[in-house]
C-alpha atoms as a PDB file:
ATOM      1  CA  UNK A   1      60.342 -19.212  14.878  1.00  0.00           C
ATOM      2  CA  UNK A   2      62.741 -19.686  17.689  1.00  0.00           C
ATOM      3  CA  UNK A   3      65.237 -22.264  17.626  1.00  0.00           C
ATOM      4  CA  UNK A   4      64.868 -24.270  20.261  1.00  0.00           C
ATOM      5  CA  UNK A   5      68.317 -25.871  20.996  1.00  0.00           C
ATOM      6  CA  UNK A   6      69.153 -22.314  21.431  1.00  0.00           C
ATOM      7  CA  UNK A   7      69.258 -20.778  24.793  1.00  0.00           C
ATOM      8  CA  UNK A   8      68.493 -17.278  26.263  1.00  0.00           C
ATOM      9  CA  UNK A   9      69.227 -14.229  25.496  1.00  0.00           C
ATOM     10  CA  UNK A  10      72.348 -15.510  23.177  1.00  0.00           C
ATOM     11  CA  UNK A  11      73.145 -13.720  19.988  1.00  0.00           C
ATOM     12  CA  UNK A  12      72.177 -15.018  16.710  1.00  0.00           C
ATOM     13  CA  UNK A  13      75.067 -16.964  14.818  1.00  0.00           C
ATOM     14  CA  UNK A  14      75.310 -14.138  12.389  1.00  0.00           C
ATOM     15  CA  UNK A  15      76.144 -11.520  15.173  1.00  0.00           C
ATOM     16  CA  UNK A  16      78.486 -14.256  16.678  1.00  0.00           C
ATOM     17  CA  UNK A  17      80.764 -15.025  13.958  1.00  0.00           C
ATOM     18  CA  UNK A  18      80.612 -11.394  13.334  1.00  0.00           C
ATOM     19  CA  UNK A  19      82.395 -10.979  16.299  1.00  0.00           C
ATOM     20  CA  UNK A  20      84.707 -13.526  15.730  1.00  0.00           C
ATOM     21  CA  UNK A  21      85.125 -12.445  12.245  1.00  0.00           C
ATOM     22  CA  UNK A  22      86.655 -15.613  10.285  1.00  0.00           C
ATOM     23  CA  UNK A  23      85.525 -16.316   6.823  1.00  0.00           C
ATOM     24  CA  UNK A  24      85.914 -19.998   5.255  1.00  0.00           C
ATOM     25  CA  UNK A  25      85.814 -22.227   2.382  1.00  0.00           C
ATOM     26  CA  UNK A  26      85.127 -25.307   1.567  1.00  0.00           C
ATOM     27  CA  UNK A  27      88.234 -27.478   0.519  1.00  0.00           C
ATOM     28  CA  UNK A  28      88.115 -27.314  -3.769  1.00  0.00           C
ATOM     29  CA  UNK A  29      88.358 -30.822  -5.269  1.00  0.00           C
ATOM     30  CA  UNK A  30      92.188 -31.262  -5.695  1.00  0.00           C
ATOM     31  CA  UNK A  31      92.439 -30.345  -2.333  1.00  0.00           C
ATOM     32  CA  UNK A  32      90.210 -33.441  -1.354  1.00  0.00           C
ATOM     33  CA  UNK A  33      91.865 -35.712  -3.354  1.00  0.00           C
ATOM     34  CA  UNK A  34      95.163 -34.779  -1.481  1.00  0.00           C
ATOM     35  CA  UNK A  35      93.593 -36.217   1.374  1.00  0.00           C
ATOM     36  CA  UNK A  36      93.016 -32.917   3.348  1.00  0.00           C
ATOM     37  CA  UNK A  37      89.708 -32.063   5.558  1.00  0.00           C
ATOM     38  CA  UNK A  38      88.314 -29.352   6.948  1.00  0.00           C
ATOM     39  CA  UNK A  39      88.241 -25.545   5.343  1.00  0.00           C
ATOM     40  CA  UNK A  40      90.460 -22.900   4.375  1.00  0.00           C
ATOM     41  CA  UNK A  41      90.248 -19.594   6.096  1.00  0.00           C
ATOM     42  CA  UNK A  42      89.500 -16.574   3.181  1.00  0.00           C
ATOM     43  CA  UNK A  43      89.523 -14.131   5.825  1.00  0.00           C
ATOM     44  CA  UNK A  44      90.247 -12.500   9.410  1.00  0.00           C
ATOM     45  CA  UNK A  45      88.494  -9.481   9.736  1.00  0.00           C
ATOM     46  CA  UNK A  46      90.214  -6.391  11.733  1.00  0.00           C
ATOM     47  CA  UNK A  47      89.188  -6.250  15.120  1.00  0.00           C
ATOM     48  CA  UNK A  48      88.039  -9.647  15.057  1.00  0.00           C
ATOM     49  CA  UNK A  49      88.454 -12.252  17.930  1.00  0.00           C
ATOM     50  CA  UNK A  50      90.104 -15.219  15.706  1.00  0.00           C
ATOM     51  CA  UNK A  51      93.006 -13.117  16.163  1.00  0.00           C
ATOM     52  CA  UNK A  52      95.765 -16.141  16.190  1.00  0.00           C
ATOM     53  CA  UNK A  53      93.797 -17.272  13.048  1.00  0.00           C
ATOM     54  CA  UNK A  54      95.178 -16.499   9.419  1.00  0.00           C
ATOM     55  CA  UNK A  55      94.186 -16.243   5.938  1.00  0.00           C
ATOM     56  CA  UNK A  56      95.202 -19.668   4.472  1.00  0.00           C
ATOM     57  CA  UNK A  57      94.902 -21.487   7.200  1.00  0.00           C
ATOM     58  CA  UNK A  58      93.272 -24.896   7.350  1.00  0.00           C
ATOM     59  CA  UNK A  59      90.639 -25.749   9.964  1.00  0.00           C
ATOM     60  CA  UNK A  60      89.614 -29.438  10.484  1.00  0.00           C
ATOM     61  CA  UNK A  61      88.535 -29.289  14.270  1.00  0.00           C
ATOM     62  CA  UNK A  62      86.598 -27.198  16.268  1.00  0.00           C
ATOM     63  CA  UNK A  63      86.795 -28.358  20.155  1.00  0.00           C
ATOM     64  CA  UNK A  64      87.023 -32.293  19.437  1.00  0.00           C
ATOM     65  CA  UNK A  65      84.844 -32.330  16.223  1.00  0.00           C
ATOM     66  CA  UNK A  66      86.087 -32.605  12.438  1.00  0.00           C
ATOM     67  CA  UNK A  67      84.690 -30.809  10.578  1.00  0.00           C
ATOM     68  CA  UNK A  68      84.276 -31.375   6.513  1.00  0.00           C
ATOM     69  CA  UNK A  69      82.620 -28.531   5.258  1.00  0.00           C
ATOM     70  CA  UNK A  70      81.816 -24.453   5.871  1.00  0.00           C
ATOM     71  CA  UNK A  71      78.552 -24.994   6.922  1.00  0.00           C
ATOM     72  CA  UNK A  72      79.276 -27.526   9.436  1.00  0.00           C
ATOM     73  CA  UNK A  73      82.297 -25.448  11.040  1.00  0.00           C
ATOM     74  CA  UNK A  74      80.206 -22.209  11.495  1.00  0.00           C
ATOM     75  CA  UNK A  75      77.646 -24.301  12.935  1.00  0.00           C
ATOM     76  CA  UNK A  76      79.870 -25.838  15.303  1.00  0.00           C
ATOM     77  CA  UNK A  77      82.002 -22.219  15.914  1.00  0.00           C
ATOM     78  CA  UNK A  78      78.678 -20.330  16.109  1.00  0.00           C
ATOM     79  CA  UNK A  79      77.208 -23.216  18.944  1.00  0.00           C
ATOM     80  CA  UNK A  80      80.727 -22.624  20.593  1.00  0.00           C
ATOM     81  CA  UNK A  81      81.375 -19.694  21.101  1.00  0.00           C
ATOM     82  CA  UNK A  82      78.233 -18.621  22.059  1.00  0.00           C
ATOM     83  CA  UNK A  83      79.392 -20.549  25.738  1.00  0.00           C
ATOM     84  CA  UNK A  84      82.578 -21.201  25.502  1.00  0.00           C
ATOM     85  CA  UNK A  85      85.957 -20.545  24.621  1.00  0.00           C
ATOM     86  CA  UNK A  86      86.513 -22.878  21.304  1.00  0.00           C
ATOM     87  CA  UNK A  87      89.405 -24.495  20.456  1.00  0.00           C
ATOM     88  CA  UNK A  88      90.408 -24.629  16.521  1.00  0.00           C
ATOM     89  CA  UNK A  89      92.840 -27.441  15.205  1.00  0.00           C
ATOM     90  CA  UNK A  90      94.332 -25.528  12.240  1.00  0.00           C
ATOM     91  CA  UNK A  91      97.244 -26.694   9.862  1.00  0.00           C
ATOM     92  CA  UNK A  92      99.346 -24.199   8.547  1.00  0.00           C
ATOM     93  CA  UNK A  93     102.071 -24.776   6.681  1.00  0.00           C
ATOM     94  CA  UNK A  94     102.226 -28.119   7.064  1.00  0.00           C
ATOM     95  CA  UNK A  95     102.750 -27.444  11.116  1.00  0.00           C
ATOM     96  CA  UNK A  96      99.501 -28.573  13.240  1.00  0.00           C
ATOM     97  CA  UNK A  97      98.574 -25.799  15.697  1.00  0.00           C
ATOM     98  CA  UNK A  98      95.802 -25.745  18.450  1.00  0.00           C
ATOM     99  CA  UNK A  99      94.101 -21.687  19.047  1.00  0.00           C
ATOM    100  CA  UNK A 100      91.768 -20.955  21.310  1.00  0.00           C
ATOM    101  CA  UNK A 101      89.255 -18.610  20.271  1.00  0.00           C
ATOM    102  CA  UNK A 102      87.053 -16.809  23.172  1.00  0.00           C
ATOM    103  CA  UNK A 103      83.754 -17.195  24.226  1.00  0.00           C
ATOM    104  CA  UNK A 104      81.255 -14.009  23.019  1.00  0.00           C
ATOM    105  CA  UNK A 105      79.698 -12.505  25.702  1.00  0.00           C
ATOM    106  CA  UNK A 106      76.195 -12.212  26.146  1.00  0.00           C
ATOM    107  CA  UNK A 107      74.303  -8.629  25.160  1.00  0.00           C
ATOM    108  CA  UNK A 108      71.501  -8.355  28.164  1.00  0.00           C
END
């Protein structure tokens, strides 16, 4: 069945963060009890969009929304991207950074 917050002729999430091509984690339990939020990035695929992204980064924030989990952020990066460029809060290194990832054009 459709989905019917989705509109058009947009790709399917799984062809959309294909594109993209991040891969995430959820934060492990130490990493919680530190206090951090978000996920970690695994992965950057070659040829991906999420070029400015990098393995080890951490994610809490995609556009103005934290995010707490890997389910919720490709939600919220699949929903994105699909219209927009989508901007990505990431810490690494202990230095926050803001990346703007692009929108994914439509196939007709």
């Amino acid at each position: 069945p459709a989905n019917p917050n989705v509109q058009g002729r947009t790709r399917d999430s799984e062809q959309i963060l294909q594109a993209l091509g991040i891969k995430v984690r959820d934060l492990s339990v130490p990493e919680r009890m530190q206090g951090l939020r978000g996920v970690v990035v695994t992965e950057v695929s070659q040829g991906g969009l999420a070029t400015q992204v990098k393995s080890g980064d951490l994610i809490d924030m995609v556009n103005s929304t934290l995010i707490s989990g890997a389910t919720e952020f490709f939600r919220h990066l699949a929903a994105s991207a699909a219209v927009q460029n989508t901007g990505l809060r990431l810490n690494r290194d202990g230095k926050m950074l803001s990346v703007n990832l692009p929108a994914i054009p439509r196939k007709d």
